[in-house]
C-alpha atoms as a PDB file:
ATOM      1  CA  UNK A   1       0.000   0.000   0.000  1.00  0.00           C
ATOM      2  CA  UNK A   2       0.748   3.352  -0.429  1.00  0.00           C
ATOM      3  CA  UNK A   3       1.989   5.638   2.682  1.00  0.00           C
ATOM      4  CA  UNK A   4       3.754   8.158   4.345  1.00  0.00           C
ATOM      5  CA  UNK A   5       6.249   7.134   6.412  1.00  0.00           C
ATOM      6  CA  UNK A   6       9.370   8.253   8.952  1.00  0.00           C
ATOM      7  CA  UNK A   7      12.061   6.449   7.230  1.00  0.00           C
ATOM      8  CA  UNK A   8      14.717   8.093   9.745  1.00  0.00           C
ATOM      9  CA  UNK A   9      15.282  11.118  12.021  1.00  0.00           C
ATOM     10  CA  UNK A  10      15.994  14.110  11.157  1.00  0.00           C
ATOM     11  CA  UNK A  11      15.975  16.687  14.156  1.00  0.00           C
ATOM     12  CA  UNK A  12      16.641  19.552  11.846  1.00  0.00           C
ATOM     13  CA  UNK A  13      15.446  19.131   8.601  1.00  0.00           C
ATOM     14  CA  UNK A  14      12.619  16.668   9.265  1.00  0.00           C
ATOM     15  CA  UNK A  15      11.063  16.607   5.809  1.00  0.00           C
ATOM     16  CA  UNK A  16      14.201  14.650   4.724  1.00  0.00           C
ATOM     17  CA  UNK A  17      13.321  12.256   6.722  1.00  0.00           C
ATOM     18  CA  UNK A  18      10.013  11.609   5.132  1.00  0.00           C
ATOM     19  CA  UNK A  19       9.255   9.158   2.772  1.00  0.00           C
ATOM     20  CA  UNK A  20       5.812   8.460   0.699  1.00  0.00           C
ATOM     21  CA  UNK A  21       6.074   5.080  -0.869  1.00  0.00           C
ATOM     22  CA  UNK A  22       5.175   1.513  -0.767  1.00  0.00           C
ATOM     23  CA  UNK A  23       4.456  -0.590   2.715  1.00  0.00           C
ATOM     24  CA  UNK A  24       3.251  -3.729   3.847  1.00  0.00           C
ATOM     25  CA  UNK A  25      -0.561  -3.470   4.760  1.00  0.00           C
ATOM     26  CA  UNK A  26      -0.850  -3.174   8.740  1.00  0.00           C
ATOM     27  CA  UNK A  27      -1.964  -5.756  11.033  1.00  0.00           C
ATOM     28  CA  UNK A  28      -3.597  -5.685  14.212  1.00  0.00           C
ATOM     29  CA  UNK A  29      -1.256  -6.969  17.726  1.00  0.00           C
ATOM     30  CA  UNK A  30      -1.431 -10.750  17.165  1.00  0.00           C
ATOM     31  CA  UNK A  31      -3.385 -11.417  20.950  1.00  0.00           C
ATOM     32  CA  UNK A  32      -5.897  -8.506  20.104  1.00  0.00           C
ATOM     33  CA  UNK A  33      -6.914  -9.335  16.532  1.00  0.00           C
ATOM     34  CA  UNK A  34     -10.650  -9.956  16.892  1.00  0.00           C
ATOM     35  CA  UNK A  35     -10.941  -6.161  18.750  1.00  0.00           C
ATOM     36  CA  UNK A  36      -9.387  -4.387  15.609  1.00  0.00           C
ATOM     37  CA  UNK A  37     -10.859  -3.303  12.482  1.00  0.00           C
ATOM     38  CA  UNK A  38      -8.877  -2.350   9.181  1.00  0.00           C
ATOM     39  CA  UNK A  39      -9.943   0.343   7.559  1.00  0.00           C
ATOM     40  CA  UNK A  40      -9.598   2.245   3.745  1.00  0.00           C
ATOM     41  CA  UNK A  41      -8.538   5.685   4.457  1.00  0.00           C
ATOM     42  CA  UNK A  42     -11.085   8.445   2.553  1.00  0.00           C
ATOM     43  CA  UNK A  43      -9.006  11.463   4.346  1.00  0.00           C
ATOM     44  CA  UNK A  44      -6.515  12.556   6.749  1.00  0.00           C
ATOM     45  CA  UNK A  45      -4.720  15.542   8.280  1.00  0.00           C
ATOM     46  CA  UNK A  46      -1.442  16.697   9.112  1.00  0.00           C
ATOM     47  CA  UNK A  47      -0.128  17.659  12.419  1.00  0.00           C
ATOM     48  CA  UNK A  48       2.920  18.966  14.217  1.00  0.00           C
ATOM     49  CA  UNK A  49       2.834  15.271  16.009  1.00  0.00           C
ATOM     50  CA  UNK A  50       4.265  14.196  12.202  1.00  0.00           C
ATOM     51  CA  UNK A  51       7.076  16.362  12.083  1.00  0.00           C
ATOM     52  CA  UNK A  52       7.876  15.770  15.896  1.00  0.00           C
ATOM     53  CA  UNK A  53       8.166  12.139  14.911  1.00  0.00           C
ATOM     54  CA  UNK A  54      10.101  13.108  11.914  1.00  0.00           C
ATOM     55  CA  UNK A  55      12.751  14.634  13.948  1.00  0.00           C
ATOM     56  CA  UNK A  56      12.702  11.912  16.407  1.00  0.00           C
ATOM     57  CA  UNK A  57      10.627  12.511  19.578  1.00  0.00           C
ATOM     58  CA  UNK A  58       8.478   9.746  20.718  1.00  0.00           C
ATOM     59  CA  UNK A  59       9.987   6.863  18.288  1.00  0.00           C
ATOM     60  CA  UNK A  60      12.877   4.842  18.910  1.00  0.00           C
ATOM     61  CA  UNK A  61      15.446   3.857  15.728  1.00  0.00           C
ATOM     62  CA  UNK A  62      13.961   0.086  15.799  1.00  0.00           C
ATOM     63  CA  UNK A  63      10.197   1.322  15.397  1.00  0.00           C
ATOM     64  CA  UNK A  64      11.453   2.824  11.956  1.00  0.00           C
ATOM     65  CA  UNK A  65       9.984   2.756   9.147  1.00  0.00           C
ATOM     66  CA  UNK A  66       7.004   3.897  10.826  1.00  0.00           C
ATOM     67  CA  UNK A  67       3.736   4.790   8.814  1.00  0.00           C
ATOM     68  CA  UNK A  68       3.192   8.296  10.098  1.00  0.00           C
ATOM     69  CA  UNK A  69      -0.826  10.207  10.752  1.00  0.00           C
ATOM     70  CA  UNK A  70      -2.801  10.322  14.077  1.00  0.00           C
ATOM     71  CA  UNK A  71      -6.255  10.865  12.460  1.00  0.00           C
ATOM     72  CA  UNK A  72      -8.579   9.880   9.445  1.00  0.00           C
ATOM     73  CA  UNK A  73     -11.867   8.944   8.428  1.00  0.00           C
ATOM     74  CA  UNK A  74     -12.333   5.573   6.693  1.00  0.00           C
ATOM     75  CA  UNK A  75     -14.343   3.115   5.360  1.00  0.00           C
ATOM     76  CA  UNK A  76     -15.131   0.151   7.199  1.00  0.00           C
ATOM     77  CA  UNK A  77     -15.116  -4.103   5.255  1.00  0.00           C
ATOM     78  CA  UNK A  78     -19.125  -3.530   5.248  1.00  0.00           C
ATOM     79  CA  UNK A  79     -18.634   0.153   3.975  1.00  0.00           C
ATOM     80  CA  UNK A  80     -19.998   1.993   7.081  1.00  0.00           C
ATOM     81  CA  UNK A  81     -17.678   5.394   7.000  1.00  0.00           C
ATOM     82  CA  UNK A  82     -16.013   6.219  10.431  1.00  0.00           C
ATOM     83  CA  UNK A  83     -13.765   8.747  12.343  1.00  0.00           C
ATOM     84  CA  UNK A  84     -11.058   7.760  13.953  1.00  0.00           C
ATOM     85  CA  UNK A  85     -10.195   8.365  17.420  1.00  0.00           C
ATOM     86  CA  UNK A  86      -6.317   7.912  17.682  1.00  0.00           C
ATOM     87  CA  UNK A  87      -5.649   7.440  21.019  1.00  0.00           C
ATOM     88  CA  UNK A  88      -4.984   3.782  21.585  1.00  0.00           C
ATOM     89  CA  UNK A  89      -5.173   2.104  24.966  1.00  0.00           C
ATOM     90  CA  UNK A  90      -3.468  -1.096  26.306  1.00  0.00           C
ATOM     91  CA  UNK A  91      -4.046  -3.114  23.390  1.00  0.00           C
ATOM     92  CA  UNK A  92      -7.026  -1.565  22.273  1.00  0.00           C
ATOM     93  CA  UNK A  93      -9.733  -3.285  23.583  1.00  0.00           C
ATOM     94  CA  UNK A  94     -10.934  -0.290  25.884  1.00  0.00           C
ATOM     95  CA  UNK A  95     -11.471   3.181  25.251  1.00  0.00           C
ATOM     96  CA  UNK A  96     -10.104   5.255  28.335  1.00  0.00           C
ATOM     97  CA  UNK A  97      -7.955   4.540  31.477  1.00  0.00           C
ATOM     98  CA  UNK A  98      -9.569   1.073  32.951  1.00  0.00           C
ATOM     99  CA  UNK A  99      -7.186  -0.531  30.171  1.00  0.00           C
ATOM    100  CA  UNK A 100      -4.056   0.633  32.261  1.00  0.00           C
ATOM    101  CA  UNK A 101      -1.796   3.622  32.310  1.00  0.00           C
ATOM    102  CA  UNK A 102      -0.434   2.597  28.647  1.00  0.00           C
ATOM    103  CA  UNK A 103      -1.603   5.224  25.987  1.00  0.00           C
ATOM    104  CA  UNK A 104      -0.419   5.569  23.288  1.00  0.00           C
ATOM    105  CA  UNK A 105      -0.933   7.537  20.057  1.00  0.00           C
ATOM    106  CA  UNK A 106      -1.559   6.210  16.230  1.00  0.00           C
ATOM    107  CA  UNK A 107       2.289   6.298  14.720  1.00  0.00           C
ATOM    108  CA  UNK A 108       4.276   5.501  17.814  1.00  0.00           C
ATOM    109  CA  UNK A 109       3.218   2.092  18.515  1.00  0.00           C
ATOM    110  CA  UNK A 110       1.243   1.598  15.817  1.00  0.00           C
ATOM    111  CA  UNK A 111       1.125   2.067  12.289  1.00  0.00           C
ATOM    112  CA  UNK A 112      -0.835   5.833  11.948  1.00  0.00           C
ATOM    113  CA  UNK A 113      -3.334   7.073   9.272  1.00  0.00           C
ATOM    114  CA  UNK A 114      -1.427   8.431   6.373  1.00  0.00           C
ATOM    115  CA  UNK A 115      -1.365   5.192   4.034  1.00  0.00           C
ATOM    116  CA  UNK A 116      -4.375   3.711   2.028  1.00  0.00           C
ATOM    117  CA  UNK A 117      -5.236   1.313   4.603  1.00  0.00           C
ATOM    118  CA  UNK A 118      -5.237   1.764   8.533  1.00  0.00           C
ATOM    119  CA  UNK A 119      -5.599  -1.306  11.307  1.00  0.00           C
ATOM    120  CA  UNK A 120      -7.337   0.372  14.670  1.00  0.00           C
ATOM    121  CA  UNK A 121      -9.212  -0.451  17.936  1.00  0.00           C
ATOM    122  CA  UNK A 122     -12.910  -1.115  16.899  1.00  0.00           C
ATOM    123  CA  UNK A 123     -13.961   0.507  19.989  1.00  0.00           C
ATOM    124  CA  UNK A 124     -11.773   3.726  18.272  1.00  0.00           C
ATOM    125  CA  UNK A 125     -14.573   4.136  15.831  1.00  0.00           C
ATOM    126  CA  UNK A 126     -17.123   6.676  15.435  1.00  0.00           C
ATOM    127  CA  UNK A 127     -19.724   6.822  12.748  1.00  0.00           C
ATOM    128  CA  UNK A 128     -19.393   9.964  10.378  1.00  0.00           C
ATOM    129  CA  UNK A 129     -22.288  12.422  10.875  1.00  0.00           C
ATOM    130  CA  UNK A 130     -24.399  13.197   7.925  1.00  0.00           C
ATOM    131  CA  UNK A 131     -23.050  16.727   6.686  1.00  0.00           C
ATOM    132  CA  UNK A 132     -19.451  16.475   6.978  1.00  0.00           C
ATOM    133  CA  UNK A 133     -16.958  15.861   4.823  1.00  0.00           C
ATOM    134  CA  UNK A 134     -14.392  13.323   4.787  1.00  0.00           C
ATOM    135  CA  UNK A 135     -11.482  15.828   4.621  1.00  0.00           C
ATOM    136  CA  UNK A 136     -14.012  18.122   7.579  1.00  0.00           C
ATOM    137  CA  UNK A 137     -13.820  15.248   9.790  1.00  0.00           C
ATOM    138  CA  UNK A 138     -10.683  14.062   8.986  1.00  0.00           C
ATOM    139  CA  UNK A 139      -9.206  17.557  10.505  1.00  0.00           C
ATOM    140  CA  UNK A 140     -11.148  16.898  13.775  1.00  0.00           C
ATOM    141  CA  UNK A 141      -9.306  13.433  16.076  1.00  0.00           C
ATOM    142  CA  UNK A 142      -5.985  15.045  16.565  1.00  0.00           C
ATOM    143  CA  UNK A 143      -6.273  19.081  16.648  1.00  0.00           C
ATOM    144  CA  UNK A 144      -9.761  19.892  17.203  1.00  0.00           C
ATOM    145  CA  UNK A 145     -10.232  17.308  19.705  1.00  0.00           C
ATOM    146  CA  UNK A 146      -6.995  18.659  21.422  1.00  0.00           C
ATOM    147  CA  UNK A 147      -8.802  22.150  21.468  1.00  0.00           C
ATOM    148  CA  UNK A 148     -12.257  20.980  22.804  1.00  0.00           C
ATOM    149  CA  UNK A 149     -10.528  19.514  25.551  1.00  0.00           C
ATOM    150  CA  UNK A 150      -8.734  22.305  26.280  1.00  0.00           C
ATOM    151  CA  UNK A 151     -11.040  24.633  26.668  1.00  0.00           C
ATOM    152  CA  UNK A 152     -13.857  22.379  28.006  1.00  0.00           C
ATOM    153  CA  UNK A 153     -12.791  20.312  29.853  1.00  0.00           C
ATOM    154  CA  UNK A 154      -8.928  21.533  31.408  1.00  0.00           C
ATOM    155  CA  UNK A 155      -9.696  25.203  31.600  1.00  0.00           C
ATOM    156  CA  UNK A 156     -13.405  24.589  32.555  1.00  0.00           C
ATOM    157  CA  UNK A 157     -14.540  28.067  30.732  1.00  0.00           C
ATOM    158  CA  UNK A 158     -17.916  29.607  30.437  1.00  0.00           C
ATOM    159  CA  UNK A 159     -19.771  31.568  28.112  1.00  0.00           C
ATOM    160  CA  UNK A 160     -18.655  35.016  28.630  1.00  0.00           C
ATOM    161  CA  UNK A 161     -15.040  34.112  29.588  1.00  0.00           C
ATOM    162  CA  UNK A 162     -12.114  35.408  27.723  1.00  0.00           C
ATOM    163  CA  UNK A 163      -9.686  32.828  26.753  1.00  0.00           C
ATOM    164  CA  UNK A 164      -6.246  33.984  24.983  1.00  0.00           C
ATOM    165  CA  UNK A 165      -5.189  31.832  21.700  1.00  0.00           C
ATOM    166  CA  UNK A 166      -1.317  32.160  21.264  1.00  0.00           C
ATOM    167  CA  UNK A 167      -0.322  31.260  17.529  1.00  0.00           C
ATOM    168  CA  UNK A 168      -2.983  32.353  15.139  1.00  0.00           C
ATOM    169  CA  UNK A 169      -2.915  29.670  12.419  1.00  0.00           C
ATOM    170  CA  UNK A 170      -2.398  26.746  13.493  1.00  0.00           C
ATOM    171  CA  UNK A 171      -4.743  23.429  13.771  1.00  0.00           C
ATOM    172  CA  UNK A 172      -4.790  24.139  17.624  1.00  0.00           C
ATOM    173  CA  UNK A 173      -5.268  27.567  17.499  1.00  0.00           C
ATOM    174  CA  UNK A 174      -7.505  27.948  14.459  1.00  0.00           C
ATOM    175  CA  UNK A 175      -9.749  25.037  16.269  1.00  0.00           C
ATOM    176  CA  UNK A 176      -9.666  27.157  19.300  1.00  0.00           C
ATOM    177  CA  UNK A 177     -10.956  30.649  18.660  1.00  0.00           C
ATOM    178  CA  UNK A 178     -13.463  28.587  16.217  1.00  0.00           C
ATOM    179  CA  UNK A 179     -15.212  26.761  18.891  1.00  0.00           C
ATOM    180  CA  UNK A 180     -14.539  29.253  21.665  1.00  0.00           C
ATOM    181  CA  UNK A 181     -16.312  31.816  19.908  1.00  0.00           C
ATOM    182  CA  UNK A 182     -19.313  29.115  18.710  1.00  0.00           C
ATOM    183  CA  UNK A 183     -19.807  28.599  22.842  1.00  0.00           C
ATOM    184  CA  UNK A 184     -20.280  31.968  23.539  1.00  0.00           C
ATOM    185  CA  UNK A 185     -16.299  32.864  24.943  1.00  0.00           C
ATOM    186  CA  UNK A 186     -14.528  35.989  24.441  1.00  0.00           C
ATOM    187  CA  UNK A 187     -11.501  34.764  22.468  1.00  0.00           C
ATOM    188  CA  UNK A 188      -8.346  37.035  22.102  1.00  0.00           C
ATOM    189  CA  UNK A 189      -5.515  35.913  19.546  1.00  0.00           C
ATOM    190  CA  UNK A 190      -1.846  36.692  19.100  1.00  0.00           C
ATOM    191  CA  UNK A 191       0.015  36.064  15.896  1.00  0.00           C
ATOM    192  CA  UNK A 192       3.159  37.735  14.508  1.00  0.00           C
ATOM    193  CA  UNK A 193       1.472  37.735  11.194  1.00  0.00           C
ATOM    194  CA  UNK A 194      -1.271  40.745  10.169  1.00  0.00           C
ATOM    195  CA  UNK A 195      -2.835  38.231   7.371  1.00  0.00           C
ATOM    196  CA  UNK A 196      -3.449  35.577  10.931  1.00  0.00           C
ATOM    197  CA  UNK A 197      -4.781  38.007  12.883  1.00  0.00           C
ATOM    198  CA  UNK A 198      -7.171  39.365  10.842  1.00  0.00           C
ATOM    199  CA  UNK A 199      -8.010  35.354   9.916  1.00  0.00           C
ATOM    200  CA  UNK A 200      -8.310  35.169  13.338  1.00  0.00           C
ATOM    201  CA  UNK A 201     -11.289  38.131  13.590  1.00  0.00           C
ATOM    202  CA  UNK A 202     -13.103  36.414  10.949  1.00  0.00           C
ATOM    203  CA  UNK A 203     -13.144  32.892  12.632  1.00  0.00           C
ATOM    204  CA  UNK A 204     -14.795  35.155  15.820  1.00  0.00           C
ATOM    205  CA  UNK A 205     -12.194  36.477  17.590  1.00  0.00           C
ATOM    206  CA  UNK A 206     -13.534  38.924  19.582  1.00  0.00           C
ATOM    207  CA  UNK A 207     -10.042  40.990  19.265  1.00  0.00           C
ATOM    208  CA  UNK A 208      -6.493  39.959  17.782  1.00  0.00           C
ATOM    209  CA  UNK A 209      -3.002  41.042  18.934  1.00  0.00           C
ATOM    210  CA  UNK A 210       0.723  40.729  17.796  1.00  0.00           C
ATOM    211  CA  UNK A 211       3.064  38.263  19.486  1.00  0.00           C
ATOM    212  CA  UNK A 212       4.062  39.499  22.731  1.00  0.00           C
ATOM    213  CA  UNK A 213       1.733  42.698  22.801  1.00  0.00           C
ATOM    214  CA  UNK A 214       0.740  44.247  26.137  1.00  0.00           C
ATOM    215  CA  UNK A 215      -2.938  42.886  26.763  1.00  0.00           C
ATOM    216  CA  UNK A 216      -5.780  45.780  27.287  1.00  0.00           C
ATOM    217  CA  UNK A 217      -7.004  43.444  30.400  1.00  0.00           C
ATOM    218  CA  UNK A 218      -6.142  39.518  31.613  1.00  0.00           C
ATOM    219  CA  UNK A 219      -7.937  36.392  30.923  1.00  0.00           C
ATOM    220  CA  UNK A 220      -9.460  33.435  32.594  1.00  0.00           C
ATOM    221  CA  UNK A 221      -7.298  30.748  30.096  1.00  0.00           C
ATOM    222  CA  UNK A 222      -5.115  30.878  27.979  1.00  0.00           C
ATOM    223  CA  UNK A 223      -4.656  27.797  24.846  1.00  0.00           C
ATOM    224  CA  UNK A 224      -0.925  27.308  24.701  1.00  0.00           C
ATOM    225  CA  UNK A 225       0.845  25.365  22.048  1.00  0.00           C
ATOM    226  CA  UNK A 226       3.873  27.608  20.708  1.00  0.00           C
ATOM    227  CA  UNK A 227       6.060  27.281  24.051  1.00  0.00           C
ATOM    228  CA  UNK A 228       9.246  29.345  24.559  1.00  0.00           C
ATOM    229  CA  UNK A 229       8.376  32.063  22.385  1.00  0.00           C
ATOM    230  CA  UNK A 230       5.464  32.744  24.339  1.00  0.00           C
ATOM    231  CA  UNK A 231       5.040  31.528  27.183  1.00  0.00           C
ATOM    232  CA  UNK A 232       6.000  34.121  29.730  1.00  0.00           C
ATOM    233  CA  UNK A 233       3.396  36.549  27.871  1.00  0.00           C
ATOM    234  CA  UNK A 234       0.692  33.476  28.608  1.00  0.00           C
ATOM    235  CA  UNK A 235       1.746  33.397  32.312  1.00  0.00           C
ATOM    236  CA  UNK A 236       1.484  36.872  32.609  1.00  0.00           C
ATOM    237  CA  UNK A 237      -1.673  37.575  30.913  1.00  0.00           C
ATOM    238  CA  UNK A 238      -3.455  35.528  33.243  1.00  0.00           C
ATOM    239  CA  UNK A 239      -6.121  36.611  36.094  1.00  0.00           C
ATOM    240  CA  UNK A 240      -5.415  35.443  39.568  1.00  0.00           C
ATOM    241  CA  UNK A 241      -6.283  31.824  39.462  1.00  0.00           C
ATOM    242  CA  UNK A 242      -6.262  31.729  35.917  1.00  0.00           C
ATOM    243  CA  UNK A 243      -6.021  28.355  34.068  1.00  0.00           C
ATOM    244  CA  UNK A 244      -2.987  28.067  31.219  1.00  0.00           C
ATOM    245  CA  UNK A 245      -3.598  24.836  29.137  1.00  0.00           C
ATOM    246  CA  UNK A 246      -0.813  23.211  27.555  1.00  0.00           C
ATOM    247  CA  UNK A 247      -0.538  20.532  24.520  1.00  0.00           C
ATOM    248  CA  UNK A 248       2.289  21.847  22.696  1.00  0.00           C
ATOM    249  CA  UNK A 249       5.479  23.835  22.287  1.00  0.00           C
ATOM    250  CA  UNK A 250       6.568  23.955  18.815  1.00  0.00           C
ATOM    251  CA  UNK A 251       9.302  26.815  18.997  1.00  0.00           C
ATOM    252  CA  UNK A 252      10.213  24.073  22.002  1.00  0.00           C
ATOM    253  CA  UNK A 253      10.689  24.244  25.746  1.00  0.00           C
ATOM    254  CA  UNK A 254      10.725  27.632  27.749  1.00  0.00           C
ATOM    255  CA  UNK A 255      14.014  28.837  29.374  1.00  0.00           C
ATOM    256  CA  UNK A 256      11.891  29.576  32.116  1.00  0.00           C
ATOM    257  CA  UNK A 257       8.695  28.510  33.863  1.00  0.00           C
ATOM    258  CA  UNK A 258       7.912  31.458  35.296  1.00  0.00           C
ATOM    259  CA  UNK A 259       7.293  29.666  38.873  1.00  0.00           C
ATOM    260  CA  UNK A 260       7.741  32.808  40.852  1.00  0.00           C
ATOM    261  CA  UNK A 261       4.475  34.230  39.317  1.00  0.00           C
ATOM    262  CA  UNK A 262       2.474  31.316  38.975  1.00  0.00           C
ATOM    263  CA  UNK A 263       2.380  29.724  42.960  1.00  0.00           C
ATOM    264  CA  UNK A 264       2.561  33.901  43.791  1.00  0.00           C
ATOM    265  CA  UNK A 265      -1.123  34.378  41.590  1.00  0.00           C
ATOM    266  CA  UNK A 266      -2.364  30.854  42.345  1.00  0.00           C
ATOM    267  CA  UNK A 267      -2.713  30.344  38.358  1.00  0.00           C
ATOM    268  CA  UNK A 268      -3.403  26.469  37.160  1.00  0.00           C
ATOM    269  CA  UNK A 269      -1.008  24.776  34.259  1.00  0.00           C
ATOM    270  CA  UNK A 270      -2.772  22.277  33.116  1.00  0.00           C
ATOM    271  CA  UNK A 271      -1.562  19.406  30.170  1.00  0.00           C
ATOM    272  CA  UNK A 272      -3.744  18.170  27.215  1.00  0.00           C
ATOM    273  CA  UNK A 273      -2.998  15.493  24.981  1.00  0.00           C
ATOM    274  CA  UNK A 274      -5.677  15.402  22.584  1.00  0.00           C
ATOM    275  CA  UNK A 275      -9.117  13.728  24.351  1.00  0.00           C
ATOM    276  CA  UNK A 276     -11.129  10.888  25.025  1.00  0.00           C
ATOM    277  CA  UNK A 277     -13.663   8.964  22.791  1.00  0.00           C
ATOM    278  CA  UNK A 278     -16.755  10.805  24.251  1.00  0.00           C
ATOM    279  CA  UNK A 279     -15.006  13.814  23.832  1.00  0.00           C
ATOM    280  CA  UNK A 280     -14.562  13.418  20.118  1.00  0.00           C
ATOM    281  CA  UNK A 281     -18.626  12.299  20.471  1.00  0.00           C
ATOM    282  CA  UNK A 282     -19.281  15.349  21.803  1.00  0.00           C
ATOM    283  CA  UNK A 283     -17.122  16.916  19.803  1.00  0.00           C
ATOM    284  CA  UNK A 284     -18.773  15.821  16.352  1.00  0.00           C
ATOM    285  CA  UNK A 285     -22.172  16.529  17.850  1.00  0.00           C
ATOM    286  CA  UNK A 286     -21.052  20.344  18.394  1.00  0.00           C
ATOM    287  CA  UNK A 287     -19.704  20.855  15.345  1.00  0.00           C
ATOM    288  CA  UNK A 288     -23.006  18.832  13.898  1.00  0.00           C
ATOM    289  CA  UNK A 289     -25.450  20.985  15.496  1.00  0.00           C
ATOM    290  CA  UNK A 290     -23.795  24.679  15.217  1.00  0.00           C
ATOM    291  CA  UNK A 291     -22.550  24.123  11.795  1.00  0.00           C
ATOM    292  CA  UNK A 292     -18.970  25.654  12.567  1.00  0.00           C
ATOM    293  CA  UNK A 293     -16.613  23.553  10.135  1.00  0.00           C
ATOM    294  CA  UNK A 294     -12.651  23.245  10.128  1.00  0.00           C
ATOM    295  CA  UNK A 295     -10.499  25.721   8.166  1.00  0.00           C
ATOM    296  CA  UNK A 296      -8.740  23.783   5.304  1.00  0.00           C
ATOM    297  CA  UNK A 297      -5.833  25.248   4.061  1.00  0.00           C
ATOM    298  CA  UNK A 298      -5.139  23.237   1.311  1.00  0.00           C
ATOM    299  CA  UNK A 299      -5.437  19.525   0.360  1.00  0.00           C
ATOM    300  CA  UNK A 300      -3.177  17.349  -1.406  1.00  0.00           C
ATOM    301  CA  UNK A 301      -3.286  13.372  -2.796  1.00  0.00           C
ATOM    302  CA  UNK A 302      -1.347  10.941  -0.553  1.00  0.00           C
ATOM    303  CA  UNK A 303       1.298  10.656  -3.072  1.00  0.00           C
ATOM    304  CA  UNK A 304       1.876  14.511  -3.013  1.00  0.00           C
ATOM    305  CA  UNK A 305       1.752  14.522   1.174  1.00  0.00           C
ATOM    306  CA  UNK A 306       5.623  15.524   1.341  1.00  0.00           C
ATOM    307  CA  UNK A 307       4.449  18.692  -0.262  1.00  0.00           C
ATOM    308  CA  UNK A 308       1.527  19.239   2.654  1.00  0.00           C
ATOM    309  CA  UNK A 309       4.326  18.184   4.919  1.00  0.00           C
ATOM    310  CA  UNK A 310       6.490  21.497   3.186  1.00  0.00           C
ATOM    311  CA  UNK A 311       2.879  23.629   3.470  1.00  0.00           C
ATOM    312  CA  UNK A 312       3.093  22.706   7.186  1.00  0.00           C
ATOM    313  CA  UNK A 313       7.054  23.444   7.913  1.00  0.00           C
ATOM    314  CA  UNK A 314       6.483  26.566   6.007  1.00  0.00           C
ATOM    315  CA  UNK A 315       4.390  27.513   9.136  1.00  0.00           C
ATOM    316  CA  UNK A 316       2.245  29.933   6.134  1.00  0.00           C
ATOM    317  CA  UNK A 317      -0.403  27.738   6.934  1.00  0.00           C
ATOM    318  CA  UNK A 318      -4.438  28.416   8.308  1.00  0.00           C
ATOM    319  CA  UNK A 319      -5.837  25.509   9.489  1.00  0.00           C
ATOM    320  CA  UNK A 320      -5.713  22.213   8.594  1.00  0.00           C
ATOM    321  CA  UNK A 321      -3.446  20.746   5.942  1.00  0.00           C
ATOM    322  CA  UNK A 322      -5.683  17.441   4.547  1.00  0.00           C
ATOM    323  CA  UNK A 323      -4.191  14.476   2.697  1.00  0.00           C
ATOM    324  CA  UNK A 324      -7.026  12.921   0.586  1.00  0.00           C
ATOM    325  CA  UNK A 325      -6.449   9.117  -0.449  1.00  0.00           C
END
């Protein structure tokens, strides 16, 4: 089959690490066969998980070649058309933490979603809801559910609180202000670029700011996924007891935590790695019932994905880069 794949580690110039070519179709773990179900990918996104894997992080040497994607929608042996949720447990025969403390994420322990055919937890499935599209729904398992959880369920926000979105543009970020703004928050956004920001007003930010900018008031949350670069201006632009949210740091680590100000204001740091099964349930219902859709930025055939892998190192991107099989 067809896929894109880590074929070795590059920690600076992961697209040369990439490789889109033949591999052998997966197969499910030998003692948990009857609990998995292979699917024929319709659609699936990129995400900075990919390049982290590119460059190494997460994946030993003797996992290599490893078929790379954390989220899809497919088509099922008796045609029924499913999203994938692609956070595996144990050995996939439960959905949450009752399997153990072993999680695990599509393309670290097992073969991910960027390939014409996928092998996943049955239990991992959820049927597509009439209305979206493959490549919609395809943008929603990895960054979308990463912001829902974020915001509803780590930070705990209500309509009428302001939430701060550092990065304008990204899956996280774009997914963010989008559904922030659909439940009634005030959403700020930062981004160093003028074209982002003023992306970010149109998806229903209530105001947009450059990287770094002095804030005109705090917030309850903030949605952090850039790291160093801006993470003391998230610490600081927090109320009292203020919640930042975490699942990310793409311009890597910060040189400092900024622990002085956060036991001293009693703010929350909280971690997110992408959500449960119900979440991505409730998750598709939201997005079912309000009509708010993903941003696609652009799409591209699996055998073209090393250039959506360039569209997403470029960091140029809005939204969601989709590979369509």
């Amino acid at each position: 089959m067809l896929a894109a794949y880590a074929a070795r580690f590059s920690p600076d110039d992961p697209l040369t690490a990439l490789k889109v070519g033949e591999r052998p179709d997966p197969e499910p773990p030998a003692d948990a066969a009857p609990f998995w179900t292979t699917l024929d990918v319709r659609a699936a996104s990129l995400n900075q998980h990919d390049l982290w894997s590119l460059r190494g992080v997460g994946l030993r040497a003797d996992q290599l070649p490893m078929v790379l994607g954390t989220d899809a929608v497919g088509r099922t042996p008796d045609g029924r058309d499913v999203v994938v949720h692609g956070v595996v447990w144990g050995d996939g025969q439960a959905t949450g933490p009752e399997a153990g403390d072993r999680r695990t994420l599509l393309s670290e322990r097992f073969a991910g979603t960027l390939a014409e055919r996928v092998t996943v937890p049955t239990a991992n499935l959820v049927p597509l809801p009439d209305g979206l599209s493959p490549e919609e729904a395809a943008c929603l398992p990895t960054a979308w559910l990463t912001a829902y959880s974020m915001l509803f369920r780590a930070a705990r926000v209500r309509p009428g609180d302001r939430v701060l979105v550092q990065g304008a543009g990204g899956g996280v970020a774009t997914a963010a202000i989008t559904l922030g703004a659909a439940a009634g928050l005030e959403v700020w956004a930062t981004s160093r670029s003028e074209a982002k920001r003023a992306e970010a007003l149109r998806l229903g930010a209530a105001a947009s700011f450059e990287s770094g900018e002095r804030l005109p008031g705090k917030v309850d949350a903030v949605v952090e996924t850039v790291g160093k670069a801006t993470w003391s201006h998230s610490v600081r632009s927090l109320r009292p007891g203020g919640t930042l949210v975490t699942a990310g740091a793409t311009t890597g680590d910060p040189d400092a935590v900024e622990l002085s100000r956060i036991f001293f204001t009693e703010l929350r740091v909280q971690g997110v790695t992408m959500g449960t099964r119900a979440d991505l349930e409730s998750l598709l219902a939201l997005v079912t019932r309000t009509g708010v859709r993903p941003t696609i930025d652009s799409t591209y055939p699996l055998a073209r994905a090393a250039d959506g892998f360039a569209r997403l190192v470029s960091g140029e991107h809005v939204g969601k880069v989709v590979v369509t099989v």
